[in-house]
PDB file of N, CA and C in Angstrom:
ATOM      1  N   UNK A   1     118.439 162.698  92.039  1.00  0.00           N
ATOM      2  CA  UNK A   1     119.700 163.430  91.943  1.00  0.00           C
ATOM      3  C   UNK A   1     120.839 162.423  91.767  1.00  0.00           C
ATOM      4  N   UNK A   2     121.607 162.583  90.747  1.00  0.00           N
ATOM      5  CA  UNK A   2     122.984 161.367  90.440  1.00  0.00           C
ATOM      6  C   UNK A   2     124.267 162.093  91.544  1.00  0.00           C
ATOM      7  N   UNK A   3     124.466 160.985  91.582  1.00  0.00           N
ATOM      8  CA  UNK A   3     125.771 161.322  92.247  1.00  0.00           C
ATOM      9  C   UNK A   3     127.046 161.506  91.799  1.00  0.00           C
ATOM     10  N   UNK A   4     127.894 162.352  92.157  1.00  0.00           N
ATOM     11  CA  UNK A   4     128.872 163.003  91.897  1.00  0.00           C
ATOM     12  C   UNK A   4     130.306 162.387  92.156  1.00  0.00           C
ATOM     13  N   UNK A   5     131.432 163.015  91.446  1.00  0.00           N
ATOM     14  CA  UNK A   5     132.816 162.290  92.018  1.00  0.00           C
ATOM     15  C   UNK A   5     132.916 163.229  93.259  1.00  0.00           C
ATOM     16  N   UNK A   6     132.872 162.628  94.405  1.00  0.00           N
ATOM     17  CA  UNK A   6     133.746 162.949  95.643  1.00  0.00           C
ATOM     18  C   UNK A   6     134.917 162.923  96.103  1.00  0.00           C
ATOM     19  N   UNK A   7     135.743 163.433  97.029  1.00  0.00           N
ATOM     20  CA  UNK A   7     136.850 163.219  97.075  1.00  0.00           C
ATOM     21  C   UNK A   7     136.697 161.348  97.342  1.00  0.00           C
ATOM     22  N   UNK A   8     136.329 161.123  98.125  1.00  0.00           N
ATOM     23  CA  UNK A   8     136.186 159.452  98.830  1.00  0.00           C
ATOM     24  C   UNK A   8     135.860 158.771  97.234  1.00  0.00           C
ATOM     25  N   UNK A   9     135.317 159.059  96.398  1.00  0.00           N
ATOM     26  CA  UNK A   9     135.299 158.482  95.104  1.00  0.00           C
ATOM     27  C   UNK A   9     136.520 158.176  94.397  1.00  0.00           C
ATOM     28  N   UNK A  10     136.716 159.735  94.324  1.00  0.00           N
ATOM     29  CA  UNK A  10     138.124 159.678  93.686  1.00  0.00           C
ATOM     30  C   UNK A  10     139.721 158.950  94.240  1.00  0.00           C
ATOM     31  N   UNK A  11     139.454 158.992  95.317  1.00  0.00           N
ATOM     32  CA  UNK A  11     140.413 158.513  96.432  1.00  0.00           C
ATOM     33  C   UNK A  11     140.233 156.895  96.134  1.00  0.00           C
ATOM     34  N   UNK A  12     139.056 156.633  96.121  1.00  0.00           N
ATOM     35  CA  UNK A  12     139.011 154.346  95.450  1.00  0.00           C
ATOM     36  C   UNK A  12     138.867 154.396  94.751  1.00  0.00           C
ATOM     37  N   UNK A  13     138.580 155.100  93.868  1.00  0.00           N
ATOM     38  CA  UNK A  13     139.253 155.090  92.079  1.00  0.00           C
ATOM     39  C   UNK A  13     140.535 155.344  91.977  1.00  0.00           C
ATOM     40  N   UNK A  14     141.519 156.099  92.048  1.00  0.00           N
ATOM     41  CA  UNK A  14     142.648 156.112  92.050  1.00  0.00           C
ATOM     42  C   UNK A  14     143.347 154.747  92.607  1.00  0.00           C
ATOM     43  N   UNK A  15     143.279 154.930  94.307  1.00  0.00           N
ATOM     44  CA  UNK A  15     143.956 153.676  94.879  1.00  0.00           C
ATOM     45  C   UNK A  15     144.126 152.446  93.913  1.00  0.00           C
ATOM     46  N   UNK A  16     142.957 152.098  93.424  1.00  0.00           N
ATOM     47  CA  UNK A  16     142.630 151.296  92.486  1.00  0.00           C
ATOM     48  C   UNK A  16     143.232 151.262  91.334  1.00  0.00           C
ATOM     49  N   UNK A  17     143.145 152.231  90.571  1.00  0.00           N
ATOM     50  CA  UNK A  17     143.783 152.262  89.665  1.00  0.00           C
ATOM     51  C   UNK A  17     145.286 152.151  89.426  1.00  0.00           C
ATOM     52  N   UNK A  18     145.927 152.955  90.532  1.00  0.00           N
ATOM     53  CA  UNK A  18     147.130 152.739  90.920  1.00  0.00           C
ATOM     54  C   UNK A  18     147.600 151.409  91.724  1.00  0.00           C
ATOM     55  N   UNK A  19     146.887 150.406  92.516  1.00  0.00           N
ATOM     56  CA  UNK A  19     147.595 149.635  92.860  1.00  0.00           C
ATOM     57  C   UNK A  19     147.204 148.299  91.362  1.00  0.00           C
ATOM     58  N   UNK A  20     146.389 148.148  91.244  1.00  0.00           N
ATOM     59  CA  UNK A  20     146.144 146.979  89.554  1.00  0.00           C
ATOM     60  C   UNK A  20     146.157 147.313  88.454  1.00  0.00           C
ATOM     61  N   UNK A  21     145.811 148.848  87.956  1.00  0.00           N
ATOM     62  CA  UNK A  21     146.272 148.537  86.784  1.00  0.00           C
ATOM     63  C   UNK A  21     147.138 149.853  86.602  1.00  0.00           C
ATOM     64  N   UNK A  22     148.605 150.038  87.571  1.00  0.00           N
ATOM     65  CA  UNK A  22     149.190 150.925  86.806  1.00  0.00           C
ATOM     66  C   UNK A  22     149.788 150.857  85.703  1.00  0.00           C
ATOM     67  N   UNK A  23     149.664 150.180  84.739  1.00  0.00           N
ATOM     68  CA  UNK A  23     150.096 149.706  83.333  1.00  0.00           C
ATOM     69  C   UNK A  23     148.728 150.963  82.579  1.00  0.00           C
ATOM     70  N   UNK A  24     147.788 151.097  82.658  1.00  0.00           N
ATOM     71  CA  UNK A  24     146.607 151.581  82.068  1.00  0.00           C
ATOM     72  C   UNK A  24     147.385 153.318  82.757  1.00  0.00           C
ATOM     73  N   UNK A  25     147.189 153.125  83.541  1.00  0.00           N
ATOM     74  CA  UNK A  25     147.468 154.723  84.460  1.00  0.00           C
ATOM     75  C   UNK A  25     148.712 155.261  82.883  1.00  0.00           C
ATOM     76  N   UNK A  26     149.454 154.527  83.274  1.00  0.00           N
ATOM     77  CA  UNK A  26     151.145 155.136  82.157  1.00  0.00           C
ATOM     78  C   UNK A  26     150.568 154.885  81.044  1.00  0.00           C
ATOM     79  N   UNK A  27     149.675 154.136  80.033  1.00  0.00           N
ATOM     80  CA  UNK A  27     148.956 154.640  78.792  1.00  0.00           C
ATOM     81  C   UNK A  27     148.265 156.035  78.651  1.00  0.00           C
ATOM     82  N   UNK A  28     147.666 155.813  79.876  1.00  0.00           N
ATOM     83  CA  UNK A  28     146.534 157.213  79.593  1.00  0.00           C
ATOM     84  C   UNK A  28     147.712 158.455  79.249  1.00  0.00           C
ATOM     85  N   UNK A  29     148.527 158.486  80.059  1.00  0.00           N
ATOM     86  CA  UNK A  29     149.677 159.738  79.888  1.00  0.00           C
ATOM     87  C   UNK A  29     150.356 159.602  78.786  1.00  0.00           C
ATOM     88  N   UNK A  30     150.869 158.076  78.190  1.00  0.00           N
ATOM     89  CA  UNK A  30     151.598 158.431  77.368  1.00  0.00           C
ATOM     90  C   UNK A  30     150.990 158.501  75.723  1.00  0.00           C
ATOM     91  N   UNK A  31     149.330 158.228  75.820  1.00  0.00           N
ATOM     92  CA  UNK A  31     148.292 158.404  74.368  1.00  0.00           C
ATOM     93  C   UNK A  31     147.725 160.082  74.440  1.00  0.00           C
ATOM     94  N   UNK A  32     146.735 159.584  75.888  1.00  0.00           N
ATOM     95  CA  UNK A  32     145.915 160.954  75.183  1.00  0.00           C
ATOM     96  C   UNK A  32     146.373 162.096  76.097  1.00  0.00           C
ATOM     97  N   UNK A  33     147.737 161.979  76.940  1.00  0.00           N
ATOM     98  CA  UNK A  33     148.623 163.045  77.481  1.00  0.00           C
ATOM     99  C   UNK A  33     149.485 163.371  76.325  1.00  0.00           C
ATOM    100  N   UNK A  34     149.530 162.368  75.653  1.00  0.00           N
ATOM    101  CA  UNK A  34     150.947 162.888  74.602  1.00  0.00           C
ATOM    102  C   UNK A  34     152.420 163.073  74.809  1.00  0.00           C
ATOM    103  N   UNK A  35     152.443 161.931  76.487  1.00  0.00           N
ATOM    104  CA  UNK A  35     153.655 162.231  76.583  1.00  0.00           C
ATOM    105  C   UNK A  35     154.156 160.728  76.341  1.00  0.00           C
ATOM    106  N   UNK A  36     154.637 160.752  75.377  1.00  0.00           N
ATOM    107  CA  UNK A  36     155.606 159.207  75.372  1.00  0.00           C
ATOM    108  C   UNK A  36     156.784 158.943  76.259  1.00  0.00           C
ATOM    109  N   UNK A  37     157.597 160.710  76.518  1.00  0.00           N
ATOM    110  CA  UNK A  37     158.427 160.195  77.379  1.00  0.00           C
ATOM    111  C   UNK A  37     158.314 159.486  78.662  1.00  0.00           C
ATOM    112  N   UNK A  38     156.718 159.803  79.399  1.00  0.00           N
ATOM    113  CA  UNK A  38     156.997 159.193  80.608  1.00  0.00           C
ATOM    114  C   UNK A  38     157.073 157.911  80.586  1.00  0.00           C
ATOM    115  N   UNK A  39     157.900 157.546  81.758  1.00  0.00           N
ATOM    116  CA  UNK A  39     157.798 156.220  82.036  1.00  0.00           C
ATOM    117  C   UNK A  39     157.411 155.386  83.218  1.00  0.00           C
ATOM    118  N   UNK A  40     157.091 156.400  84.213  1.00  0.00           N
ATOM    119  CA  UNK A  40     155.793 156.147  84.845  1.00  0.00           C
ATOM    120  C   UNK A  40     154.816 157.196  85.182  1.00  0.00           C
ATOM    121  N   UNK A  41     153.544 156.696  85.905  1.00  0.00           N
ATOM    122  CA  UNK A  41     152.282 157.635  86.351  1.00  0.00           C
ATOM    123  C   UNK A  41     151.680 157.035  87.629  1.00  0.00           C
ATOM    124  N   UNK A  42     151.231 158.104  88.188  1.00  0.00           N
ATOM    125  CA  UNK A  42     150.442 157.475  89.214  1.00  0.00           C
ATOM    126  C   UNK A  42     148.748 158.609  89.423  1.00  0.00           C
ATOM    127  N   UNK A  43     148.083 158.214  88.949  1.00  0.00           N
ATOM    128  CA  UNK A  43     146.843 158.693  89.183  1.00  0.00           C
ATOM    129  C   UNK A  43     146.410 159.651  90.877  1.00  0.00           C
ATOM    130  N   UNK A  44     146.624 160.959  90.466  1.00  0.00           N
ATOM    131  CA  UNK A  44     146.126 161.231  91.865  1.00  0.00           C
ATOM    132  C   UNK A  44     144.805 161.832  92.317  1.00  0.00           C
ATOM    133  N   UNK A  45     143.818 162.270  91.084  1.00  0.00           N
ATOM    134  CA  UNK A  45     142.474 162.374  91.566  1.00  0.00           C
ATOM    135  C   UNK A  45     141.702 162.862  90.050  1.00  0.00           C
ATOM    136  N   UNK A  46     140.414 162.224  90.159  1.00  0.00           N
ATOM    137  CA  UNK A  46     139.957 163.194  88.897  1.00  0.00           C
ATOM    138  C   UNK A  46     138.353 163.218  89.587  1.00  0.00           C
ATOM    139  N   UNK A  47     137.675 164.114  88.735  1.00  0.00           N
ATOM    140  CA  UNK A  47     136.446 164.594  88.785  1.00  0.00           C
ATOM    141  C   UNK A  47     135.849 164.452  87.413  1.00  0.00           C
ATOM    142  N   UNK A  48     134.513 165.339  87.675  1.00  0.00           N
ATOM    143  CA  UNK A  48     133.462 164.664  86.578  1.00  0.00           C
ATOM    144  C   UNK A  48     133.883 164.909  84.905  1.00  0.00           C
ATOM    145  N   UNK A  49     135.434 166.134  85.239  1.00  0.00           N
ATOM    146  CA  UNK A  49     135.973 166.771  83.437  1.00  0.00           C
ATOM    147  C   UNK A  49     136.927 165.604  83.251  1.00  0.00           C
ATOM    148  N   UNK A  50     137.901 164.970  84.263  1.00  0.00           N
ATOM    149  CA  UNK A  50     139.194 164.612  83.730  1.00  0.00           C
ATOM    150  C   UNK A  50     139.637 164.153  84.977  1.00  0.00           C
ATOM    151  N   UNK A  51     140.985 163.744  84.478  1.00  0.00           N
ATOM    152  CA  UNK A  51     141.652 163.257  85.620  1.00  0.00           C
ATOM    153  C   UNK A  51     143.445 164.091  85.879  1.00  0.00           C
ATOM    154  N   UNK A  52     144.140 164.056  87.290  1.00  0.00           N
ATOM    155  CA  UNK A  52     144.974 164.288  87.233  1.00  0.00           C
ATOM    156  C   UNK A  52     146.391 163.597  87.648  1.00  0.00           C
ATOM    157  N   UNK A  53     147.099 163.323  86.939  1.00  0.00           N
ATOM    158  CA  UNK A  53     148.313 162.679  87.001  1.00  0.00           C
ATOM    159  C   UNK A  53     149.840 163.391  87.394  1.00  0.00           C
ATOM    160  N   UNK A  54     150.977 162.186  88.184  1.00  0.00           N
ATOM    161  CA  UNK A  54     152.171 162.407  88.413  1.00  0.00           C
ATOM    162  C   UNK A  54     152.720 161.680  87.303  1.00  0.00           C
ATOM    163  N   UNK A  55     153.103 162.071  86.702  1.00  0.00           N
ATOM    164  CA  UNK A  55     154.034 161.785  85.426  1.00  0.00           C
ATOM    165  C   UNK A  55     155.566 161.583  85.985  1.00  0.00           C
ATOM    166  N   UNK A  56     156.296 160.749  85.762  1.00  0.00           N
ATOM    167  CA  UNK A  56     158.209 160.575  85.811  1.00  0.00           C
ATOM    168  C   UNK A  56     158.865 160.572  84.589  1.00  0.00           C
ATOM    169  N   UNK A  57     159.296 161.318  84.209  1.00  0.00           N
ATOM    170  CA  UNK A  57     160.245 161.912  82.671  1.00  0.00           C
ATOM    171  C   UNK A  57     161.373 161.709  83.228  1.00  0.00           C
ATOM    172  N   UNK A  58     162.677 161.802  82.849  1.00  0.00           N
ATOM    173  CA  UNK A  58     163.506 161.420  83.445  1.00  0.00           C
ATOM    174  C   UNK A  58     164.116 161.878  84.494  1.00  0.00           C
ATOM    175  N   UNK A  59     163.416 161.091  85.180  1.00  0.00           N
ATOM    176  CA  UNK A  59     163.434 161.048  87.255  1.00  0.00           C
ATOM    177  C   UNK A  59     162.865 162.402  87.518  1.00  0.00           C
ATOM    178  N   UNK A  60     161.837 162.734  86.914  1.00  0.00           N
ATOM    179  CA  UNK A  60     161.803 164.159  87.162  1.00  0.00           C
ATOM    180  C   UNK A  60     159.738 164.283  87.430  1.00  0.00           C
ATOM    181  N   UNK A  61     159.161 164.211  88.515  1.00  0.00           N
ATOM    182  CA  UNK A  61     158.085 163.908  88.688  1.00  0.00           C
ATOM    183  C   UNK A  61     157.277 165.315  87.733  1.00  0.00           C
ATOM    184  N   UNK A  62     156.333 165.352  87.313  1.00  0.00           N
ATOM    185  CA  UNK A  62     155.802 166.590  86.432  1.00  0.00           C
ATOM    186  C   UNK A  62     154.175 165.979  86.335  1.00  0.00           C
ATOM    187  N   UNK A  63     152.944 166.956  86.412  1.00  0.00           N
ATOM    188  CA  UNK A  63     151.857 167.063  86.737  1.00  0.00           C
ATOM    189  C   UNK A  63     151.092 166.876  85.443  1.00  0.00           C
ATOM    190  N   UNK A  64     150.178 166.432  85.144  1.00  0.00           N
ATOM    191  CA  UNK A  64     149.620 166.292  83.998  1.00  0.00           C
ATOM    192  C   UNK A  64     148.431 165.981  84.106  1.00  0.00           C
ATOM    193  N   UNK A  65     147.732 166.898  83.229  1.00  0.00           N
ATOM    194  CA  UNK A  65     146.014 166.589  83.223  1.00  0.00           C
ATOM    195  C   UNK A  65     145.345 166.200  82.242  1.00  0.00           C
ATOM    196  N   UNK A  66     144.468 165.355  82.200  1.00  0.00           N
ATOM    197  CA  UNK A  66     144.009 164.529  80.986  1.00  0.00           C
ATOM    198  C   UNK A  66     142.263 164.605  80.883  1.00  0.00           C
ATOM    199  N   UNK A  67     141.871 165.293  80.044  1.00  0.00           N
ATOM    200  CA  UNK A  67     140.651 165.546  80.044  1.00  0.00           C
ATOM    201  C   UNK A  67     139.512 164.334  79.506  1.00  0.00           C
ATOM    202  N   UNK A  68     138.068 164.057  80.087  1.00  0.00           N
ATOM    203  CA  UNK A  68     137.698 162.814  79.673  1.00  0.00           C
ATOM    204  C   UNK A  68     137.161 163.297  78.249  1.00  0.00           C
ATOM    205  N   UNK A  69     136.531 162.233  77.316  1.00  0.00           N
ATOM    206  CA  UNK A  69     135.982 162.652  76.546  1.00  0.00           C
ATOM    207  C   UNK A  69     134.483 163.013  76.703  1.00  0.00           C
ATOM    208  N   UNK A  70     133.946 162.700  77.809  1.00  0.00           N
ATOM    209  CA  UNK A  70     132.606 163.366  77.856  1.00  0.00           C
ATOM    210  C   UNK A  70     132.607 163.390  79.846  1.00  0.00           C
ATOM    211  N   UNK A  71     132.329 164.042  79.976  1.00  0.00           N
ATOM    212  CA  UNK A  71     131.582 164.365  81.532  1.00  0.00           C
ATOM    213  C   UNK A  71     130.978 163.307  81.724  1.00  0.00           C
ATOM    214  N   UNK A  72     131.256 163.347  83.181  1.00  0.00           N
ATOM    215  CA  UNK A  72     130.750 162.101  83.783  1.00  0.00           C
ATOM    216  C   UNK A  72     129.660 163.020  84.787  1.00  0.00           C
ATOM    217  N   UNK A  73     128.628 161.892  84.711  1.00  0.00           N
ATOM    218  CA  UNK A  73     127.496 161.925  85.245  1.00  0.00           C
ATOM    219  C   UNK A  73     127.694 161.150  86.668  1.00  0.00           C
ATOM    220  N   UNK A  74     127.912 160.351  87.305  1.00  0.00           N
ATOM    221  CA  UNK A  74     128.334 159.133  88.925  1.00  0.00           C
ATOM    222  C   UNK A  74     128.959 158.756  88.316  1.00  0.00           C
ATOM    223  N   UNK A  75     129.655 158.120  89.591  1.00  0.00           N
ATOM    224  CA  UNK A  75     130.799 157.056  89.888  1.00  0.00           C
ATOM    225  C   UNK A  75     130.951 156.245  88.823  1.00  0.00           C
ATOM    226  N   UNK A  76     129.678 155.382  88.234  1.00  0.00           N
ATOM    227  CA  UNK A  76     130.031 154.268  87.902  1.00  0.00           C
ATOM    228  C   UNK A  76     130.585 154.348  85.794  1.00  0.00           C
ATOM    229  N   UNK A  77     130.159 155.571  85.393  1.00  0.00           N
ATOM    230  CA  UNK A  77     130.290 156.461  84.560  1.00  0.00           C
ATOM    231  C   UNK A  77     132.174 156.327  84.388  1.00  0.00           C
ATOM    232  N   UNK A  78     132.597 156.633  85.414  1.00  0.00           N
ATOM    233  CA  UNK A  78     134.043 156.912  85.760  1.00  0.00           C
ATOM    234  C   UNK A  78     134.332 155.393  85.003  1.00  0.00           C
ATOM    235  N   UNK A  79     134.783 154.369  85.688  1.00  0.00           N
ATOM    236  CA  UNK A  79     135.126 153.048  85.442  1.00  0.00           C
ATOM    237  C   UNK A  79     134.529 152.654  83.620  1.00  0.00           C
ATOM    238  N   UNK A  80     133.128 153.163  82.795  1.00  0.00           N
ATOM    239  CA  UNK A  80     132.848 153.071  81.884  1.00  0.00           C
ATOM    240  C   UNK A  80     133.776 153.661  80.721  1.00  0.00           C
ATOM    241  N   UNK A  81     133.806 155.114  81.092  1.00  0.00           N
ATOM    242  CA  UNK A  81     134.975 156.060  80.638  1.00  0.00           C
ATOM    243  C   UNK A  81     136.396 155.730  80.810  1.00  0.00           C
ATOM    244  N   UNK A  82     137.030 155.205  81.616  1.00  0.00           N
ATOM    245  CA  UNK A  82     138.433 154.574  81.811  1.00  0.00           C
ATOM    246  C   UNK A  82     138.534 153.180  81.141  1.00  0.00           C
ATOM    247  N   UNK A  83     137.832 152.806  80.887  1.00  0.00           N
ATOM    248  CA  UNK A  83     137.706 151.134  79.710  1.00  0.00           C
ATOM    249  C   UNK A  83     137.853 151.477  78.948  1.00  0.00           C
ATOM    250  N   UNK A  84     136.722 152.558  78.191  1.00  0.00           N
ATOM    251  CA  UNK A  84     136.421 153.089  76.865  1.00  0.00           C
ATOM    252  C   UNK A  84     137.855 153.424  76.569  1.00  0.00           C
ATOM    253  N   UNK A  85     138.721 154.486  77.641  1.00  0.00           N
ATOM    254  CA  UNK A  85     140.008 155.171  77.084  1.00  0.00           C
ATOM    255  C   UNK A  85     140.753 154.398  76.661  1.00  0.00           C
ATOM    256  N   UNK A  86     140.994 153.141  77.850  1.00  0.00           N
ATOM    257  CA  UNK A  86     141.342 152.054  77.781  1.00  0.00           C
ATOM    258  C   UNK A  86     142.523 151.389  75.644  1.00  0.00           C
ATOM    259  N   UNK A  87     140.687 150.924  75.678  1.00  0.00           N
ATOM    260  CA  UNK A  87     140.427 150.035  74.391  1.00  0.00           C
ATOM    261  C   UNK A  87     140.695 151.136  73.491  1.00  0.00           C
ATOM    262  N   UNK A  88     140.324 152.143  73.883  1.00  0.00           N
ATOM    263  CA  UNK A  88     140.860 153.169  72.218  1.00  0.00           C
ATOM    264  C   UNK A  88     142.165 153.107  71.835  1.00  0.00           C
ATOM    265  N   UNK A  89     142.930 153.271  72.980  1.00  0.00           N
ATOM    266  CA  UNK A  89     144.263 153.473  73.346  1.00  0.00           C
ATOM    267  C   UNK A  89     145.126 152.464  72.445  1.00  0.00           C
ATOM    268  N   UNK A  90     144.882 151.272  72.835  1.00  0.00           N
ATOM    269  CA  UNK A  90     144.738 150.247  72.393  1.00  0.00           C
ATOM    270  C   UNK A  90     144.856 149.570  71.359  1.00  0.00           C
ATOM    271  N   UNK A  91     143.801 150.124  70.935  1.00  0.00           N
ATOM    272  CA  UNK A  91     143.117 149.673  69.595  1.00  0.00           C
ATOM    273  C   UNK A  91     143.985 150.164  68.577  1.00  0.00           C
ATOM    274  N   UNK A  92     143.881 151.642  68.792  1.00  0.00           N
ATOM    275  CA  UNK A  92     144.683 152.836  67.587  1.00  0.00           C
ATOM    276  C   UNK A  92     146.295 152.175  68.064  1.00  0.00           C
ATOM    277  N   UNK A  93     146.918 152.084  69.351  1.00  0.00           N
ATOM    278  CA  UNK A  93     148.445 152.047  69.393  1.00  0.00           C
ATOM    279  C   UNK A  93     148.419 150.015  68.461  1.00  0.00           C
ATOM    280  N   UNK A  94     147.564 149.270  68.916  1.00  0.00           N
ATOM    281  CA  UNK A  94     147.633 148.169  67.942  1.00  0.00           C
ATOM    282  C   UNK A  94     147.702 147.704  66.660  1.00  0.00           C
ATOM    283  N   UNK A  95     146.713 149.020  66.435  1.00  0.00           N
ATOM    284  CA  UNK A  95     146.729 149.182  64.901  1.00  0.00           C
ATOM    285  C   UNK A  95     147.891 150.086  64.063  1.00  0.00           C
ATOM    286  N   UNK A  96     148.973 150.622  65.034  1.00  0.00           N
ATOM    287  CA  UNK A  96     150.024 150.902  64.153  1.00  0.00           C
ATOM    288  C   UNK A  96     151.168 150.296  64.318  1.00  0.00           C
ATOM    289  N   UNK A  97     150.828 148.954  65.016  1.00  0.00           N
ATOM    290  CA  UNK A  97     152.492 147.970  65.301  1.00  0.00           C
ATOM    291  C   UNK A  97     152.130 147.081  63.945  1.00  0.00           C
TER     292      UNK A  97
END
């Protein structure tokens, strides 16, 4: 049986995410959220579809959900999928500067 996102999963994935790389956290919202305005995020939990975010538009905190591109199967799935978003992100916003 694989294991699942738990809250305690999601809770050190986030922390994580939010204390090193909130630079990645404010991509994810502002590529495949589509919001360019924000200008910050803070990751507050996701599960095996997606993840969910605090977005700041101007000074104005607003909720936002970002779906993965494939279901996650465990934990370690999560961290594979957040690279992947990562480098796409990336890649495509690199390739139009």
């Amino acid at each position: 049986m694989s294991e699942i996102i738990t809250s305690a999963v999601s809770d050190r994935i986030c922390n994580h995410m939010n204390k090193d790389h909130a630079d990645a956290v404010l991509t994810y919202a502002q590529y495949f959220g589509k919001r360019d305005d924000a200008n910050a995020a803070e990751m507050l939990a996701l599960d095996e579809a997606g993840m969910d975010l605090n977005i700041t538009v101007n000074e104005q905190l607003e909720k936002l959900r970002i779906p993965f591109p494939q279901v996650l199967t465990n934990p370690k799935d999560a961290h594979t999928v957040l690279v992947d978003m990562m480098n796409k992100a990336k890649g495509e916003t690199a390739a139009a500067e």
